[in-house]
Protein backbone atom coordinates (compact mmCIF):
# COMPACT_ATOMS: atom_id res chain seq x y z
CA UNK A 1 -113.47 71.86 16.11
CA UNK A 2 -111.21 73.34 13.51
CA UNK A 3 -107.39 72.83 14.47
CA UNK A 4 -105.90 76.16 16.82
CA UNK A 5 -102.71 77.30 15.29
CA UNK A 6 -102.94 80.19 17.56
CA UNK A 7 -100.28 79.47 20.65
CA UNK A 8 -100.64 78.77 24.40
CA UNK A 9 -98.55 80.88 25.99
CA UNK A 10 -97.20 79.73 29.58
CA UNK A 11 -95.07 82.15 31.28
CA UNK A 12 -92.95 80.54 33.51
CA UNK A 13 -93.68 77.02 32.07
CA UNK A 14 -90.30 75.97 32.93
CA UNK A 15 -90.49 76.09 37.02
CA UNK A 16 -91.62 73.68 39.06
CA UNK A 17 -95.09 74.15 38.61
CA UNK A 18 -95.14 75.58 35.21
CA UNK A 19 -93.11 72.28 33.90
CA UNK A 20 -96.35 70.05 35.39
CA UNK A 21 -98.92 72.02 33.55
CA UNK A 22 -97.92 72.21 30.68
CA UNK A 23 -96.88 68.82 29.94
CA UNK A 24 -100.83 68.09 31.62
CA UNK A 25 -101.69 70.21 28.99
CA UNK A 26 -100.14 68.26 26.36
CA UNK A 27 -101.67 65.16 27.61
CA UNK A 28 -105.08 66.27 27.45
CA UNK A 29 -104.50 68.18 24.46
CA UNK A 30 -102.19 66.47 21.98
CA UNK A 31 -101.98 69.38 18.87
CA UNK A 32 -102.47 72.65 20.09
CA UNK A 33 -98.97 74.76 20.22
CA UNK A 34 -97.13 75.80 23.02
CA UNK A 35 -95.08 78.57 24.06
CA UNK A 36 -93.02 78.29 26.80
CA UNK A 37 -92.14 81.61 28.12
CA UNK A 38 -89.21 82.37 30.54
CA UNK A 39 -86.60 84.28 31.87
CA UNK A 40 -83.32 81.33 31.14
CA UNK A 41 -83.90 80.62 28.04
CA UNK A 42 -82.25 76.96 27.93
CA UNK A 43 -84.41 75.64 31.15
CA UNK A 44 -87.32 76.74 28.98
CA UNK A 45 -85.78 75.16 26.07
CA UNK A 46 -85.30 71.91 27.92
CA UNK A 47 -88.76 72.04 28.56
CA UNK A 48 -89.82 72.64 24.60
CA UNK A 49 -87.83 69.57 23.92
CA UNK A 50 -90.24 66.85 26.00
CA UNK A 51 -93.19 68.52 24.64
CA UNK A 52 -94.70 67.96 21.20
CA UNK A 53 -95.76 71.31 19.28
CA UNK A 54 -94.24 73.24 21.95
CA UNK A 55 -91.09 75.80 21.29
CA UNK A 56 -89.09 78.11 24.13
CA UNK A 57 -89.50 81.94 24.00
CA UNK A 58 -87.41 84.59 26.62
CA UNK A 59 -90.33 87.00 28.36
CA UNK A 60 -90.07 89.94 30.73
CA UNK A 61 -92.45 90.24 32.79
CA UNK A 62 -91.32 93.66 33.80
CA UNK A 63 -91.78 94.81 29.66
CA UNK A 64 -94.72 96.02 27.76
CA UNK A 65 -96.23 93.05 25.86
CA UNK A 66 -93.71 90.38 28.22
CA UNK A 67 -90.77 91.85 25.65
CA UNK A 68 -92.16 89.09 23.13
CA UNK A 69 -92.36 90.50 19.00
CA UNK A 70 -95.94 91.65 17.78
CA UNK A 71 -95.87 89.42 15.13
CA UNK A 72 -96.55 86.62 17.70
CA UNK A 73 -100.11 84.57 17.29
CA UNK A 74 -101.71 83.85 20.27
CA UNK A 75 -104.36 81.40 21.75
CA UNK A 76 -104.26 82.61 25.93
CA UNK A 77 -101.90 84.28 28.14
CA UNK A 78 -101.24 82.01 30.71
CA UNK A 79 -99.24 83.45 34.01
CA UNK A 80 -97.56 80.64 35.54
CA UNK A 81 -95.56 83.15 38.02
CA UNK A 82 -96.86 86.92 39.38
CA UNK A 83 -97.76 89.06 36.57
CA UNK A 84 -96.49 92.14 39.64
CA UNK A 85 -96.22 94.55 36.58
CA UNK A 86 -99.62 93.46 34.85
CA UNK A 87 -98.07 92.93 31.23
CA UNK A 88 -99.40 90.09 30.88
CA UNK A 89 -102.74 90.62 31.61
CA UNK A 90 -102.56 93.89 29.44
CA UNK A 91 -101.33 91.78 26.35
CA UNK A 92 -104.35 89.42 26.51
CA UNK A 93 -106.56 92.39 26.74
CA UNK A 94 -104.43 93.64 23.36
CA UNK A 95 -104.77 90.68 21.44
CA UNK A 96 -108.14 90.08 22.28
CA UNK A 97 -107.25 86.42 24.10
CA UNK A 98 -107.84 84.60 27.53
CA UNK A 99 -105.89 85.36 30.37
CA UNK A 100 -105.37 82.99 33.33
CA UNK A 101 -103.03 83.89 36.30
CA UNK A 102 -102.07 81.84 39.51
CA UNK A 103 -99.52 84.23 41.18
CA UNK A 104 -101.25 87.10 42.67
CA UNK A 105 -102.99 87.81 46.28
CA UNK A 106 -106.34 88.38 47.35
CA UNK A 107 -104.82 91.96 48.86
CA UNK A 108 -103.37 92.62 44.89
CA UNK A 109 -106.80 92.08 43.36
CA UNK A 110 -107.70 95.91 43.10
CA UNK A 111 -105.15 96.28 40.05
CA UNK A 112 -106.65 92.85 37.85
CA UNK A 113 -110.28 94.52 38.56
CA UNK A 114 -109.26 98.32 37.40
CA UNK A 115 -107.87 96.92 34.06
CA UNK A 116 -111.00 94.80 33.59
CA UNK A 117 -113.01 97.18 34.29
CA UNK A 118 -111.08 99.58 32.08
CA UNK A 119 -111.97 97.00 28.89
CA UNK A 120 -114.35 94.67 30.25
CA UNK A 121 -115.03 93.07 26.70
CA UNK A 122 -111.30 92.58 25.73
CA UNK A 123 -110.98 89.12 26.80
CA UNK A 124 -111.84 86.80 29.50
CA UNK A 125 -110.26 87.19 32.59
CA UNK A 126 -109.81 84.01 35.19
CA UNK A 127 -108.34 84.72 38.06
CA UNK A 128 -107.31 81.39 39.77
CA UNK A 129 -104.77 82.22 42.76
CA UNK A 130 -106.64 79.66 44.99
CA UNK A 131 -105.26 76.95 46.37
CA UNK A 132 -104.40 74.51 44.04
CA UNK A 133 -106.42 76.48 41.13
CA UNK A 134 -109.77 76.30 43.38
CA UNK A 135 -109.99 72.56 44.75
CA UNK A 136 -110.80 73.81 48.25
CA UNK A 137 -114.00 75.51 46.35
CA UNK A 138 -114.66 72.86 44.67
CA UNK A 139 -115.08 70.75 47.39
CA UNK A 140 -116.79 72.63 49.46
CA UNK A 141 -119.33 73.59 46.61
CA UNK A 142 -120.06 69.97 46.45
CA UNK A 143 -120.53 69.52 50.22
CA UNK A 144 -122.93 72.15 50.75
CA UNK A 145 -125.79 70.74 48.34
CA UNK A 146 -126.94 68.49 51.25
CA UNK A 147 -127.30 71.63 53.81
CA UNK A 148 -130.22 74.58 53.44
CA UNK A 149 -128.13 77.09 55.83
CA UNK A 150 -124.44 77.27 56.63
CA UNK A 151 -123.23 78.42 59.25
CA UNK A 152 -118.80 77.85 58.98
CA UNK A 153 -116.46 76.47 56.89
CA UNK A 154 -112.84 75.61 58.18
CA UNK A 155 -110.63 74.38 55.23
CA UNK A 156 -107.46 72.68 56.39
CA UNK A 157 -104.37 72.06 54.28
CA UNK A 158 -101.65 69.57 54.62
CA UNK A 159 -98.83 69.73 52.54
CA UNK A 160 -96.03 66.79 53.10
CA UNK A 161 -92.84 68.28 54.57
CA UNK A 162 -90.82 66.66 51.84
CA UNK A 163 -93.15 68.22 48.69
CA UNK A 164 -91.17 70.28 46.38
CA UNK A 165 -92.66 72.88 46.41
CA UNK A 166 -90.35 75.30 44.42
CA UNK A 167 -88.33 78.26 45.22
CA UNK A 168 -90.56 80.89 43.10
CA UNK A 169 -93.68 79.49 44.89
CA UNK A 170 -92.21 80.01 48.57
CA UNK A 171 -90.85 83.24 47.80
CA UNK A 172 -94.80 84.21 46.07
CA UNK A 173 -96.10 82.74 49.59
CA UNK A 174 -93.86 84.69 51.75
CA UNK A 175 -94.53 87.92 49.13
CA UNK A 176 -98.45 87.72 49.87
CA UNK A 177 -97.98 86.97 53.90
CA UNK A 178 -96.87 90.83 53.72
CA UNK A 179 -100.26 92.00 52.48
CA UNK A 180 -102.73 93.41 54.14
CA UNK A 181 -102.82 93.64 58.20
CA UNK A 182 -103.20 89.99 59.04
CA UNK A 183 -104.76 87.23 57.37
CA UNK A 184 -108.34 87.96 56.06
CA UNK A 185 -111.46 85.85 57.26
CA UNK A 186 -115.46 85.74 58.28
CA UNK A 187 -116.10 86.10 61.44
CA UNK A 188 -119.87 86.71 62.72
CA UNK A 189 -120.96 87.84 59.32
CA UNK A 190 -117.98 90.61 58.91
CA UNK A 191 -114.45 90.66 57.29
CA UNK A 192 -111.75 90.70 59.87
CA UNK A 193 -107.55 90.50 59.95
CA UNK A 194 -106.83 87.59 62.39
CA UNK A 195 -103.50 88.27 63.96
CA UNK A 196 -102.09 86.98 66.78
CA UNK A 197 -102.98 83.89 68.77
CA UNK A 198 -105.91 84.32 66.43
CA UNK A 199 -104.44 82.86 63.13
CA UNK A 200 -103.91 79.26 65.01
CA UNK A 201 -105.91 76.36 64.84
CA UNK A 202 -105.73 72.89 65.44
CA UNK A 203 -106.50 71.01 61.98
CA UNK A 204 -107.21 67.21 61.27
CA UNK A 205 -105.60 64.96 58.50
CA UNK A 206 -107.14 62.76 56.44
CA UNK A 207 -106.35 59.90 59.08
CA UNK A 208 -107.10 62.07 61.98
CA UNK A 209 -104.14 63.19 63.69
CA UNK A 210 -103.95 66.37 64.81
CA UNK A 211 -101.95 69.32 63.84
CA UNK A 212 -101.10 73.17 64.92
CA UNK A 213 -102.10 74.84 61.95
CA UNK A 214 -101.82 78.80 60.94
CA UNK A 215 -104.34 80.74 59.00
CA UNK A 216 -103.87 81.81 55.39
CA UNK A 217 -105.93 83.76 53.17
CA UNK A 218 -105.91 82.96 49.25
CA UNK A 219 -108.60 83.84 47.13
CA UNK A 220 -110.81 80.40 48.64
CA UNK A 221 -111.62 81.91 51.79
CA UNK A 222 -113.69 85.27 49.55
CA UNK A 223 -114.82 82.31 46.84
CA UNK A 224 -116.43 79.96 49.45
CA UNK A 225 -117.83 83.03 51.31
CA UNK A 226 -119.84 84.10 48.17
CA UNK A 227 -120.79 80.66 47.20
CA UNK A 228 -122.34 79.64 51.15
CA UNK A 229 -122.59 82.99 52.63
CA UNK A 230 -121.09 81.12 55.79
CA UNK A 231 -120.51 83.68 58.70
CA UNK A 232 -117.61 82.04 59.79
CA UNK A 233 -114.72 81.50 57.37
CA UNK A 234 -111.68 80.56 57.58
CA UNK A 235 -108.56 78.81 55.88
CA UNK A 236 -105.48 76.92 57.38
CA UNK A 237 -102.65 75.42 55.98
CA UNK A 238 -100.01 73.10 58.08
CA UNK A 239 -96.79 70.94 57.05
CA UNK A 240 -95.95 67.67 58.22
CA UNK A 241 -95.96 64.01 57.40
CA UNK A 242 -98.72 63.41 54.83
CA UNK A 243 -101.05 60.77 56.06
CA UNK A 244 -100.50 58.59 52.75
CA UNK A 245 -96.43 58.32 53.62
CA UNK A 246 -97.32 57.70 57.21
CA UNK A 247 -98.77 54.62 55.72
CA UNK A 248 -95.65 53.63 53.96
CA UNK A 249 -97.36 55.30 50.86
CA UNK A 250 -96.15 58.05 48.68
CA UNK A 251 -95.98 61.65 49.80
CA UNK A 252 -99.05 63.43 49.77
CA UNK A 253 -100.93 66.99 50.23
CA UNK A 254 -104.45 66.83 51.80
CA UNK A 255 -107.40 69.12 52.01
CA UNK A 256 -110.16 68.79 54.79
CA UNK A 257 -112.85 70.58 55.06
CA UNK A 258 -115.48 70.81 57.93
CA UNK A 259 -118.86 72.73 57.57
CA UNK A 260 -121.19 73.47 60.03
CA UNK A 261 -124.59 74.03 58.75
CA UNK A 262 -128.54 73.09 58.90
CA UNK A 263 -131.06 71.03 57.44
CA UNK A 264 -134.97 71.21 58.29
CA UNK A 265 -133.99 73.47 61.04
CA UNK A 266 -131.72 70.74 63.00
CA UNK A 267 -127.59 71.30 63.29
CA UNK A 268 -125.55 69.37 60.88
CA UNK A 269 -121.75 68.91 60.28
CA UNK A 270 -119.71 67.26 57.81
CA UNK A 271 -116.48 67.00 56.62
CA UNK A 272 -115.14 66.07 52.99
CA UNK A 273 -111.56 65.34 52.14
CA UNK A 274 -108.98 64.91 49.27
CA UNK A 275 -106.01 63.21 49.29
CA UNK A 276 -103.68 63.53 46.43
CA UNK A 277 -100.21 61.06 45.90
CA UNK A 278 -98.88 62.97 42.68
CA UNK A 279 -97.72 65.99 44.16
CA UNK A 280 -98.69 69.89 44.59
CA UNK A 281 -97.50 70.81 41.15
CA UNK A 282 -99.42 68.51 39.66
CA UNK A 283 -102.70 69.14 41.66
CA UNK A 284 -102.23 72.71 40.99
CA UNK A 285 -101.22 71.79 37.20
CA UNK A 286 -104.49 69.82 36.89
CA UNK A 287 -106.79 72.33 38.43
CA UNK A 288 -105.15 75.33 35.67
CA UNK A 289 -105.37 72.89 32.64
CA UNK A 290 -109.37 72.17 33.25
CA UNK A 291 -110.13 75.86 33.73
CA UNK A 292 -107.39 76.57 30.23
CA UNK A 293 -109.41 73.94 28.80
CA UNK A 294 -112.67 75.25 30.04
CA UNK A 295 -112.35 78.90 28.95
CA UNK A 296 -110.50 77.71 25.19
CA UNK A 297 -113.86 76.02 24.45
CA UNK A 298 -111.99 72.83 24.87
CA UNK A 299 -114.21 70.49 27.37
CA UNK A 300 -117.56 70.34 24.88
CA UNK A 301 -118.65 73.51 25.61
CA UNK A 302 -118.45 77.06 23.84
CA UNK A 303 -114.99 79.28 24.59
CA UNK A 304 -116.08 81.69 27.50
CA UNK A 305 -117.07 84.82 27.00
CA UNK A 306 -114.92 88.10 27.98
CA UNK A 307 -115.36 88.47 31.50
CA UNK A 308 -113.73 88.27 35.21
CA UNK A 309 -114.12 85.05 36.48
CA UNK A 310 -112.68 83.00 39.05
CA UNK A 311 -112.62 79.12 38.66
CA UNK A 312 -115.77 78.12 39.86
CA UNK A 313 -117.63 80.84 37.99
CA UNK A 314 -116.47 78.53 34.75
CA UNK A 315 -116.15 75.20 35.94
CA UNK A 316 -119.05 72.72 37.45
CA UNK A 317 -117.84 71.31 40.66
CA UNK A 318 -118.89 67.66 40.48
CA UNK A 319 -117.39 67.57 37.08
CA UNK A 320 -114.08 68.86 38.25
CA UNK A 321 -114.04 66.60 41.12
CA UNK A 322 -114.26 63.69 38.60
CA UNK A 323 -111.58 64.87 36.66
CA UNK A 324 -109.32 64.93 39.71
CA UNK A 325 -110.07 61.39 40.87
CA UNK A 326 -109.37 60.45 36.88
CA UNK A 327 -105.91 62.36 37.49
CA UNK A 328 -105.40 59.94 40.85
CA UNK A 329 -107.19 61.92 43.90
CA UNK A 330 -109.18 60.35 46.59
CA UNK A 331 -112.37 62.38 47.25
CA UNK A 332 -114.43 61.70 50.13
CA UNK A 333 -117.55 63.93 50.12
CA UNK A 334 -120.21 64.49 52.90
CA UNK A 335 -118.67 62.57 56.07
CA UNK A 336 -120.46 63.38 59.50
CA UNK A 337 -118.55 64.28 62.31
């Protein structure tokens, strides 16, 4: 492969989240360059200065082109934080590059798919607002080759009370619990808003307790319903002690997830799980870098071709279950219950 000299551009590589990427991305890919966009310019340089090949650049989101100077080379657009305004996506389209965004909500899709739609061969689109980047979907993806029908899937979420999380991520969390009327799911074959006693749900962690959990909607709960055509979906997400610092272990975020299906005409259920000690930014920084990687032509394969995609559309799911036991998960696929 003949060396990129074209730049990675991460918009809002300095937060919480943005940090863990891209220095993920620099581990798994040791010479392409790095721009690290943001609004403070010195976080972002602090940043720059623990990354090889990488340099700090302001951005506005709220600007044409993120504010940045057309004489600029880029590799991908990569949107870190909501792109609310679209610029970003619209300067991938411009210079003809990939565009990846985690920041938007299943109820803000409309305005990704009009501009696509508008230049459907500018550039490929991935659209990874899932949780964690699409390990949910993963998961389940996997866990579904043993079963001819399925019937529901019920993903629970665990995130340790003491994760950092990040300020810019609660505030995108609280921004997308304002969309739509209710939280969208499957029900009997047919999109509904749950609302009311309706979004609660008792969930189980990776050691089995028990916890009151509330139902959220990213882009997962549409993803898995494509992939199974399940008639029952749904997606919950609860806080408390991780199961891994219950055991005197390090803090953790889980992700069960029960399906209810057939095989040979008899009832079936199984659950798989992930446990992961590193953190949610990292998780989520590991999911983005493999589908980066993935559409860059960087895992083997060709670059991807210009398109809207989510993750799984690019990505095979055992594969990217590997990688995340090689980044420190515990996956544990296909357990009866």
């Amino acid at each position: 492969m003949k060396e990129m000299t074209e730049k990675v551009l991460f918009v809002g590589g300095s937060g919480v989240v943005g940090s863990r990427t891209v220095k993920l991305f620099r581990e798994r890919h040791a010479d392409i360059p790095i721009l690290i966009g943001g609004r403070n310019l010195e976080k972002a340089r602090a940043v720059a200065r623990e990354v090889n090949s990488a340099e700090a650049v302001e951005v506005d989101v709220d600007k044409p082109g993120l504010g940045l100077a057309k004489d600029v080379s880029l590799a991908a657009v990569v949107m870190m934080v909501p792109d609310e305004g679209l610029n970003g996506l619209a300067l991938a389209q411009e210079r003809g590059v990939p565009y990846l965004s985690i920041g938007n909500w299943l109820a803000e899709v409309g305005a990704e798919m009009a501009h696509f739609m508008r230049r459907p061969q500018a550039s490929p689109i991935v659209l990874a607002s899932h949780w964690h980047g699409g390990t949910a979907v993963f998961l389940t993806q996997a866990t579904v080759k043993s079963l001819e029908t399925v019937r529901s899937v019920k993903v629970g979420a665990i995130v340790d009370e003491l994760d950092a999380t990040g300020p810019a991520a609660i505030a995108d969390m609280e921004r997308g619990s304002e969309g739509g009327v209710g939280t969208l799911a499957f029900k009997d074959g047919r999109r509904v808003w749950l609302s009311g006693a309706a979004t609660r749900r008792m969930i189980q962690a990776v050691d089995g307790r028990k916890f009151d959990a509330v139902a959220f909607a990213p882009y997962d709960v549409v993803s898995i319903h494509a992939i199974t055509g399940a008639h029952d979906v749904r997606f919950y997400l609860a806080s408390s002690v991780s199961s891994s610092r219950l055991r005197g272990g390090d803090i953790a975020t889980e992700l069960v997830v029960e399906i209810e299906g057939e095989v040979g005409g008899k009832p079936q259920t199984c659950r798989s799980m992930i446990e992961f000690t590193r953190g949610q930014a990292t998780l989520t920084g590991v999911s983005v870098v493999l589908a980066l990687s993935t559409v860059l032509g960087l895992e083997g394969r060709p670059p991807v071709s210009p398109g809207l995609y989510f993750p799984e559309h690019i990505i095979d799911a055992e594969w990217f279950l590997n990688e995340l036991i090689r980044a420190g998960a515990t996956v544990v696929k296909d357990v009866e219950y």
